[in-house]
PDB file of N, CA and C in Angstrom:
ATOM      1  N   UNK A   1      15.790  13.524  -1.105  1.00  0.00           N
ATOM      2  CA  UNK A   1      14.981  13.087   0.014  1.00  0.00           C
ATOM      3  C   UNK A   1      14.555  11.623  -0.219  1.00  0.00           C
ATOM      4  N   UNK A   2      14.957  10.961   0.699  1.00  0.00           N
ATOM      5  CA  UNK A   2      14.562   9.104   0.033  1.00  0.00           C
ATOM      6  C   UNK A   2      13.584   9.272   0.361  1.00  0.00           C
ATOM      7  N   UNK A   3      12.903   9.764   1.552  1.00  0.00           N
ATOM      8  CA  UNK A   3      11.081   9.307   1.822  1.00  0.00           C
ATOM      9  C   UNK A   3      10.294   9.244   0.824  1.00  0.00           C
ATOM     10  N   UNK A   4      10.480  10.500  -0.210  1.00  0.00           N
ATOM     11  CA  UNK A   4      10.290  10.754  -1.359  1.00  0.00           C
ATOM     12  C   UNK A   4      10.338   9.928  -2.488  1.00  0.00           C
ATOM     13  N   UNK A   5      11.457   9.642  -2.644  1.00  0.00           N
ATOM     14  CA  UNK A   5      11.914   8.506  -3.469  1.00  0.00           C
ATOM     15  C   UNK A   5      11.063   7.198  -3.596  1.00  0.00           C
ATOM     16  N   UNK A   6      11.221   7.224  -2.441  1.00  0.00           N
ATOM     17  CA  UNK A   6      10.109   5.903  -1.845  1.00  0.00           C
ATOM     18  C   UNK A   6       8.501   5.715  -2.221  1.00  0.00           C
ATOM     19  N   UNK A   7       8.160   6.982  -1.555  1.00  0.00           N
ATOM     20  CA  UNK A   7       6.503   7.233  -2.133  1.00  0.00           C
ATOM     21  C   UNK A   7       6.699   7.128  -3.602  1.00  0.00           C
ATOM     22  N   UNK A   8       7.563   7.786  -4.440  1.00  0.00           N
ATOM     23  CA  UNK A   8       7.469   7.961  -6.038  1.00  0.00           C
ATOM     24  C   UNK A   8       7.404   6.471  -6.407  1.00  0.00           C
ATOM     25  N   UNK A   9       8.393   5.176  -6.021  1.00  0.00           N
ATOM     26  CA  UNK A   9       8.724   4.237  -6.407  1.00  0.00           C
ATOM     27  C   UNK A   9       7.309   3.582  -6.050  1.00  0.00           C
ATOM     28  N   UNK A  10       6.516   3.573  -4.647  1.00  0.00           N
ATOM     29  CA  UNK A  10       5.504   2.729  -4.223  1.00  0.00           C
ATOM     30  C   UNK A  10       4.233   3.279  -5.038  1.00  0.00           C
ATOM     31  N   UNK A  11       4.137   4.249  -5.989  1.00  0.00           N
ATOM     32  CA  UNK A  11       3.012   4.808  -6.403  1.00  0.00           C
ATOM     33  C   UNK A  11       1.891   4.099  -7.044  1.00  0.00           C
ATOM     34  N   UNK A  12       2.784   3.290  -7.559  1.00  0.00           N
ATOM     35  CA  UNK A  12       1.792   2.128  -8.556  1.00  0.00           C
ATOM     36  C   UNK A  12       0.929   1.523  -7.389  1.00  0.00           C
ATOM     37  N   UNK A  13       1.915   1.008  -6.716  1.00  0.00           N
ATOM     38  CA  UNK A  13       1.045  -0.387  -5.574  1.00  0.00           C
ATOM     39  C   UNK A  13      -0.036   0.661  -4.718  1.00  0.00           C
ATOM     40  N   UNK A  14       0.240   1.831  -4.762  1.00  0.00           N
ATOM     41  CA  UNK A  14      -0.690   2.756  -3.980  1.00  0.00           C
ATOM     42  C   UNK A  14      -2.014   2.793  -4.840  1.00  0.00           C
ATOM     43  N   UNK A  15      -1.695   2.789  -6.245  1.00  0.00           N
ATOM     44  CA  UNK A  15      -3.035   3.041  -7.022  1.00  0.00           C
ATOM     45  C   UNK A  15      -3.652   1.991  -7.186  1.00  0.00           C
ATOM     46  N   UNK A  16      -2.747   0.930  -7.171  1.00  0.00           N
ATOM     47  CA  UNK A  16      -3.374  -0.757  -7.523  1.00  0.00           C
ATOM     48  C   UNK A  16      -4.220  -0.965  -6.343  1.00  0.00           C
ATOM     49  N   UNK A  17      -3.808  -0.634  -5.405  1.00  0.00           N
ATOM     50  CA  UNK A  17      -4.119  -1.190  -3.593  1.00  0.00           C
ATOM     51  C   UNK A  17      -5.007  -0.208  -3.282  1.00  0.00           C
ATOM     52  N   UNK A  18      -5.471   1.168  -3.930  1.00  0.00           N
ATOM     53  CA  UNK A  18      -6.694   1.526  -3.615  1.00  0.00           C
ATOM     54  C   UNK A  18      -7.875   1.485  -2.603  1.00  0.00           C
ATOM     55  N   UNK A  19      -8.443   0.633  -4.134  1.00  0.00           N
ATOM     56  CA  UNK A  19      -9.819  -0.106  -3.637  1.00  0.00           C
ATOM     57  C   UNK A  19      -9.758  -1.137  -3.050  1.00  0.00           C
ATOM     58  N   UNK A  20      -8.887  -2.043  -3.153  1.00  0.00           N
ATOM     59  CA  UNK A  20      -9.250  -2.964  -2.084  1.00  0.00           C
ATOM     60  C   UNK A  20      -8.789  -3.145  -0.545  1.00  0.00           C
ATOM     61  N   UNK A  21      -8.330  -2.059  -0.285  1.00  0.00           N
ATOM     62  CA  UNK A  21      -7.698  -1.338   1.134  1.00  0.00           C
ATOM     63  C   UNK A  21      -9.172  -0.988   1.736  1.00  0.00           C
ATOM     64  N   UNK A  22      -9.610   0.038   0.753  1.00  0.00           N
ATOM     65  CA  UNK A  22     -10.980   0.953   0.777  1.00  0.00           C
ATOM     66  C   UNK A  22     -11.988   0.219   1.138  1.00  0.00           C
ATOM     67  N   UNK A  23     -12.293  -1.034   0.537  1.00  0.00           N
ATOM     68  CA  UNK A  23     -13.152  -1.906   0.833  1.00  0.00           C
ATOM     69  C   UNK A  23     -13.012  -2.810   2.203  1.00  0.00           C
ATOM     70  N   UNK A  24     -11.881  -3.205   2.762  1.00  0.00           N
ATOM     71  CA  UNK A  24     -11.397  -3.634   3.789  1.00  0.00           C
ATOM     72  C   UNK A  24     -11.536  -2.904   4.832  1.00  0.00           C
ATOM     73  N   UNK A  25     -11.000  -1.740   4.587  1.00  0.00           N
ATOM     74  CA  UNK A  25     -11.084  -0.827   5.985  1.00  0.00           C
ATOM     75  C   UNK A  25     -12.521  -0.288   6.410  1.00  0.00           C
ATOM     76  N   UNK A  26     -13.349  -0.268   4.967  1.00  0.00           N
ATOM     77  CA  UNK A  26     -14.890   0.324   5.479  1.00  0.00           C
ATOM     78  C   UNK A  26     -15.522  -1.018   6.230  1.00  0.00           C
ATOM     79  N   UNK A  27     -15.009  -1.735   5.775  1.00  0.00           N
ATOM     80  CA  UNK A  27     -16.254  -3.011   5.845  1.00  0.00           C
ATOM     81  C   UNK A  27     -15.813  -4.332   6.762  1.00  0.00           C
ATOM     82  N   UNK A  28     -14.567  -3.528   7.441  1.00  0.00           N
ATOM     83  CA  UNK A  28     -14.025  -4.671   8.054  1.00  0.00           C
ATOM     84  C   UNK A  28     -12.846  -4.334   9.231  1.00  0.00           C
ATOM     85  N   UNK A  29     -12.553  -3.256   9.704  1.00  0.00           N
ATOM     86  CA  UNK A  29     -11.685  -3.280  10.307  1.00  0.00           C
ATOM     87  C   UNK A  29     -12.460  -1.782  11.109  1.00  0.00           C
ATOM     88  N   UNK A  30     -13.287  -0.710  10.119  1.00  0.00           N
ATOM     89  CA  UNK A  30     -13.777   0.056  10.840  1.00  0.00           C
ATOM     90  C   UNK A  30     -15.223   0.040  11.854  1.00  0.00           C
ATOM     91  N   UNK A  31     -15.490  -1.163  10.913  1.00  0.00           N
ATOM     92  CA  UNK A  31     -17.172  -1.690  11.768  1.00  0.00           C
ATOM     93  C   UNK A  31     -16.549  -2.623  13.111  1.00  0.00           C
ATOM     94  N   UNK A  32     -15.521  -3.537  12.778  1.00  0.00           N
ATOM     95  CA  UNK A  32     -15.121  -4.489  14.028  1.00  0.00           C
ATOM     96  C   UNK A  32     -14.292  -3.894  14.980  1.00  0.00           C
ATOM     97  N   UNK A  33     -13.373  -3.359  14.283  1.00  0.00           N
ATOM     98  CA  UNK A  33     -11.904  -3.091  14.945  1.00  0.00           C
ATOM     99  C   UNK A  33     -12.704  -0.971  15.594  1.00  0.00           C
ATOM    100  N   UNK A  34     -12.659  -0.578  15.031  1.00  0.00           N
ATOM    101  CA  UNK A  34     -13.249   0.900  15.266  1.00  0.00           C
ATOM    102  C   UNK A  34     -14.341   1.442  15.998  1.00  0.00           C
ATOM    103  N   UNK A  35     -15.432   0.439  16.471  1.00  0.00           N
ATOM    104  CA  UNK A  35     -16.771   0.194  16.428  1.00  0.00           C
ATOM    105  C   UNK A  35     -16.825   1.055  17.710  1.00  0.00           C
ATOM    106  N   UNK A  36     -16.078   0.814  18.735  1.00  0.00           N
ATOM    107  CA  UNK A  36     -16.344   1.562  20.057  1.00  0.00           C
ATOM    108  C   UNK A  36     -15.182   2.516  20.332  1.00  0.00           C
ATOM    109  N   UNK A  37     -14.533   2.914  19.617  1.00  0.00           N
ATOM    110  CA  UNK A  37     -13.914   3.933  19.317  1.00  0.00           C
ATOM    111  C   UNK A  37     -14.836   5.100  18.885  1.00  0.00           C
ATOM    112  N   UNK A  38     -14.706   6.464  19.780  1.00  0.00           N
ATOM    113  CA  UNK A  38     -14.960   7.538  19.351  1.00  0.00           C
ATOM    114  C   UNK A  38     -13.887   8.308  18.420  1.00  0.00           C
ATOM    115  N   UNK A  39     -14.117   8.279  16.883  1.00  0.00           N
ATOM    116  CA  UNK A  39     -13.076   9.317  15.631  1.00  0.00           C
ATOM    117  C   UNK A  39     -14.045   9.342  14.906  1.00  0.00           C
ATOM    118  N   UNK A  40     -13.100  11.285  14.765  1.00  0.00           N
ATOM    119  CA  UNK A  40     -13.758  11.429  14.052  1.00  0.00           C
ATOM    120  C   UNK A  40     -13.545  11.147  12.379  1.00  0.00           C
ATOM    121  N   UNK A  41     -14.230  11.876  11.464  1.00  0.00           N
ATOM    122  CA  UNK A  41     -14.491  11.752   9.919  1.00  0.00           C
ATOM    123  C   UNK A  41     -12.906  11.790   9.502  1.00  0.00           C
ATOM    124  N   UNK A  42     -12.073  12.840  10.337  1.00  0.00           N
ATOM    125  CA  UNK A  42     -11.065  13.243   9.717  1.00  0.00           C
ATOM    126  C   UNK A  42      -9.863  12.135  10.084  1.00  0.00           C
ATOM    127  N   UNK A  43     -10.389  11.417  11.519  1.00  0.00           N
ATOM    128  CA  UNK A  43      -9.133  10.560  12.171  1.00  0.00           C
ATOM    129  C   UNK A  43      -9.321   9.098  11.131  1.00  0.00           C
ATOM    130  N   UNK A  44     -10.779   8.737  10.221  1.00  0.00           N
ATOM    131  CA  UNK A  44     -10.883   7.383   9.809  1.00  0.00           C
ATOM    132  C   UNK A  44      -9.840   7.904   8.470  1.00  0.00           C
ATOM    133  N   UNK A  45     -10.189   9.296   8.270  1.00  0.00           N
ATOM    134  CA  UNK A  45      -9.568   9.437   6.545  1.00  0.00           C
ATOM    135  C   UNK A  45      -7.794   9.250   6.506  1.00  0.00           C
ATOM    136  N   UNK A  46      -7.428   9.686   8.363  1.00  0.00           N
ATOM    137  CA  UNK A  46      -6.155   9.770   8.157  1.00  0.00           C
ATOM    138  C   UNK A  46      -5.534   8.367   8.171  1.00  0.00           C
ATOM    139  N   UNK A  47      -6.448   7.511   9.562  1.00  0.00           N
ATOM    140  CA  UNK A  47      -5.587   6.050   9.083  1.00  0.00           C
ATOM    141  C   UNK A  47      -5.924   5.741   7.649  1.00  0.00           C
ATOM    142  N   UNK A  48      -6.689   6.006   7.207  1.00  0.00           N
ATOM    143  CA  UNK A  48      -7.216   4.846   6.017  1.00  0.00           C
ATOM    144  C   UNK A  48      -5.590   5.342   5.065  1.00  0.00           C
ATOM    145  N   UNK A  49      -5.393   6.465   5.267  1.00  0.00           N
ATOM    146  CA  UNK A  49      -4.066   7.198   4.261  1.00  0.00           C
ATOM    147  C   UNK A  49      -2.755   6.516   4.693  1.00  0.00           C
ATOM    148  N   UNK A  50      -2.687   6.652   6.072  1.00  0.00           N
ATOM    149  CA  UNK A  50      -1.334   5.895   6.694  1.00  0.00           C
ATOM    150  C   UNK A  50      -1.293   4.229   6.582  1.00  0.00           C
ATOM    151  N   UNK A  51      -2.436   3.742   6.392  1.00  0.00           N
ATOM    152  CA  UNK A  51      -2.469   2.263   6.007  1.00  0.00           C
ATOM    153  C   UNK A  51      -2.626   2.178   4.443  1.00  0.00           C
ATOM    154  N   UNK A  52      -3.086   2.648   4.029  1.00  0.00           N
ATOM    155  CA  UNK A  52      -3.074   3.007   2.481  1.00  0.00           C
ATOM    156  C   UNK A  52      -1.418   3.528   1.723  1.00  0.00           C
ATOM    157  N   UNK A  53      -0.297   4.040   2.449  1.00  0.00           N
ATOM    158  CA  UNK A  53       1.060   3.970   2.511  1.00  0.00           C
ATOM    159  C   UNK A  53       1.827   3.479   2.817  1.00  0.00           C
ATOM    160  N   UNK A  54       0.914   2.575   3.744  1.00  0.00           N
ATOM    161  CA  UNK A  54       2.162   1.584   4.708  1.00  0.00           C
ATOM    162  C   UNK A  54       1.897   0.369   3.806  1.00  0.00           C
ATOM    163  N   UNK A  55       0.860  -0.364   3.625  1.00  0.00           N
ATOM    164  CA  UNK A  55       0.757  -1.046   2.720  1.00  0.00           C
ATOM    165  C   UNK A  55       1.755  -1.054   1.563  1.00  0.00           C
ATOM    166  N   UNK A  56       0.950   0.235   0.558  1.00  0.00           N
ATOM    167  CA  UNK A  56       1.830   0.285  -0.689  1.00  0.00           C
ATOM    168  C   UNK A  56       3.470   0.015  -0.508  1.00  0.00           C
ATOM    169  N   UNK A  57       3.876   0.483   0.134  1.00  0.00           N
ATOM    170  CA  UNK A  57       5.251   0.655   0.617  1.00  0.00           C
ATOM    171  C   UNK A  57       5.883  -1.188   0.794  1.00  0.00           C
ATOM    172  N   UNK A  58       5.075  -1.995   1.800  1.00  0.00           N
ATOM    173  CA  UNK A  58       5.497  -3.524   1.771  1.00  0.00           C
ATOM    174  C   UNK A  58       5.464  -3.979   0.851  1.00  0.00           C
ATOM    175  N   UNK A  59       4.501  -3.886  -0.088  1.00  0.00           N
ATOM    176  CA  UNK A  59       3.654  -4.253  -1.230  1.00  0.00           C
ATOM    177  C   UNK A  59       5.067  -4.130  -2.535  1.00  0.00           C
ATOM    178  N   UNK A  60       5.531  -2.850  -2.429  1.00  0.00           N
ATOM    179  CA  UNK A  60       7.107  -2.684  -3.298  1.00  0.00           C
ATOM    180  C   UNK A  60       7.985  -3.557  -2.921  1.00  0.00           C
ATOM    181  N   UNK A  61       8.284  -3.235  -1.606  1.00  0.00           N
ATOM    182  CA  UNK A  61       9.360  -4.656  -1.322  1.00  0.00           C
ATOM    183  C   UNK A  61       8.770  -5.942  -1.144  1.00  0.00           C
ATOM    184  N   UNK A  62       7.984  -6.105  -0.981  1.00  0.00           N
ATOM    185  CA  UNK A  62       7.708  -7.823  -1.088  1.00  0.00           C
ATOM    186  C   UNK A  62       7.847  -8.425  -2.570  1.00  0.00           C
ATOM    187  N   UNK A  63       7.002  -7.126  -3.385  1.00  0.00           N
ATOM    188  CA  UNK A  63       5.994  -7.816  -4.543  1.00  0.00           C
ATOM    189  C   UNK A  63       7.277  -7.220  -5.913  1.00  0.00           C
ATOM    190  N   UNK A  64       6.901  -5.562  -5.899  1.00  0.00           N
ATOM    191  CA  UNK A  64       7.353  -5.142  -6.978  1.00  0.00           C
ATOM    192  C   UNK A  64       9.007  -5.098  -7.233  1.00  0.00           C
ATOM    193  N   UNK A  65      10.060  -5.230  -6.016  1.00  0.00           N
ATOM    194  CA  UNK A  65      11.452  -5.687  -6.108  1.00  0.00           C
ATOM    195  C   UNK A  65      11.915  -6.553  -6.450  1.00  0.00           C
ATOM    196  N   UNK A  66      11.424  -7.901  -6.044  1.00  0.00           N
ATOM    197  CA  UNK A  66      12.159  -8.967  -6.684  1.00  0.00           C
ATOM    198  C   UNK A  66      10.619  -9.408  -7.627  1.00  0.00           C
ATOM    199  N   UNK A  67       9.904  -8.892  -8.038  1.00  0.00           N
ATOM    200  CA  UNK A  67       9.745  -8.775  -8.835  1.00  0.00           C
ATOM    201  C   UNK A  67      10.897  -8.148 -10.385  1.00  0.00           C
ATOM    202  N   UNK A  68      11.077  -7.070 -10.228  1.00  0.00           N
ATOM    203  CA  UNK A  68      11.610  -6.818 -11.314  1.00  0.00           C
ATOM    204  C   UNK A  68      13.120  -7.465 -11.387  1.00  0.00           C
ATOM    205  N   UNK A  69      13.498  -7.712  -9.972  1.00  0.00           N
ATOM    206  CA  UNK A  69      14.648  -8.332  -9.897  1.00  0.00           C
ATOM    207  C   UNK A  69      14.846  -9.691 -11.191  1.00  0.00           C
ATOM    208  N   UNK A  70      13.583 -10.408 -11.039  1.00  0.00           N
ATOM    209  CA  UNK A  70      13.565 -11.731 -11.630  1.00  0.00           C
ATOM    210  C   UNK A  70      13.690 -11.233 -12.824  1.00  0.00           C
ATOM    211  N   UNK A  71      12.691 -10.341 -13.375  1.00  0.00           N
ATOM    212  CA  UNK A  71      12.718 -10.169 -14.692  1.00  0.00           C
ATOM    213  C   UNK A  71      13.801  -9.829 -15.346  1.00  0.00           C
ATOM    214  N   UNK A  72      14.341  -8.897 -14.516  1.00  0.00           N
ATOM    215  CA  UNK A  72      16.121  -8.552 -15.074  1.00  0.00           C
ATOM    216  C   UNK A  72      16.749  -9.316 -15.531  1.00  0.00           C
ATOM    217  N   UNK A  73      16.722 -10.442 -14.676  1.00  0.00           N
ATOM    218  CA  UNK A  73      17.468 -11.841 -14.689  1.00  0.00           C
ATOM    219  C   UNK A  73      16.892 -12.913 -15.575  1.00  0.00           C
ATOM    220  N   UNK A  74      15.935 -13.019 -15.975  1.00  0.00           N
ATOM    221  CA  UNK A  74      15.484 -13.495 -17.326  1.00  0.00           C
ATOM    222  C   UNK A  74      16.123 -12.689 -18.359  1.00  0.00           C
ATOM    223  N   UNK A  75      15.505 -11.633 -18.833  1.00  0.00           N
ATOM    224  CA  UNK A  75      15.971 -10.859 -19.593  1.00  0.00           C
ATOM    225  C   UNK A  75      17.475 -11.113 -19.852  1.00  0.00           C
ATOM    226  N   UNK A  76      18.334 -10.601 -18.737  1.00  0.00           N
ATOM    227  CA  UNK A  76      19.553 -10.884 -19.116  1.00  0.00           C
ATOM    228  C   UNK A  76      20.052 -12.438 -19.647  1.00  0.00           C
ATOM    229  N   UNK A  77      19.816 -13.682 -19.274  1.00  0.00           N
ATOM    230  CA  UNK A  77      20.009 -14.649 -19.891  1.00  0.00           C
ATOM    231  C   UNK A  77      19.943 -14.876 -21.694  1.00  0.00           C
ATOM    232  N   UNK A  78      18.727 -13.983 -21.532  1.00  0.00           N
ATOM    233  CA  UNK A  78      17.875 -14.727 -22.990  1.00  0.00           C
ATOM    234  C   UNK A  78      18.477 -13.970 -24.143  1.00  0.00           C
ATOM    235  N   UNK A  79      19.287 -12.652 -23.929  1.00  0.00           N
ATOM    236  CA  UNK A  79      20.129 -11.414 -24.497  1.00  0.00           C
ATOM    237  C   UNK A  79      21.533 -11.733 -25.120  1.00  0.00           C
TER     238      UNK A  79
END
């Protein structure tokens, strides 16, 4: 199952990206952006989860791919 795959691979950036998702979304997107929106307890917990995945997920391909890409490629030179 790649979806799978995917979540397993983005796990780190999910744990790294946490708190400061957590802090963003309470203090900044649910007071401005949410404010006259009626949701409930369960609808803030679910975006905060689906942005809390969608994130992690860019966060792999932007950050942690060519990330390791580079390093490979050091590595291999210096070998």
């Amino acid at each position: 199952m790649p979806f799978f795959v995917l979540l397993g691979e983005s796990s780190y950036s999910l744990y790294i990206l946490q708190l400061p998702i957590y802090y963003i979304y309470t203090n900044i997107i649910s007071i401005y952006i949410f404010r006259n929106l009626e949701i409930s307890s369960d609808g803030y917990f679910y975006i905060f989860i689906f942005l809390l995945i969608a994130l992690s997920i860019a966060s792999f391909y932007a950050i942690e791919k060519p990330g390791k890409k580079i390093i490979l490629n050091i590595n291999k030179h210096y070998l």
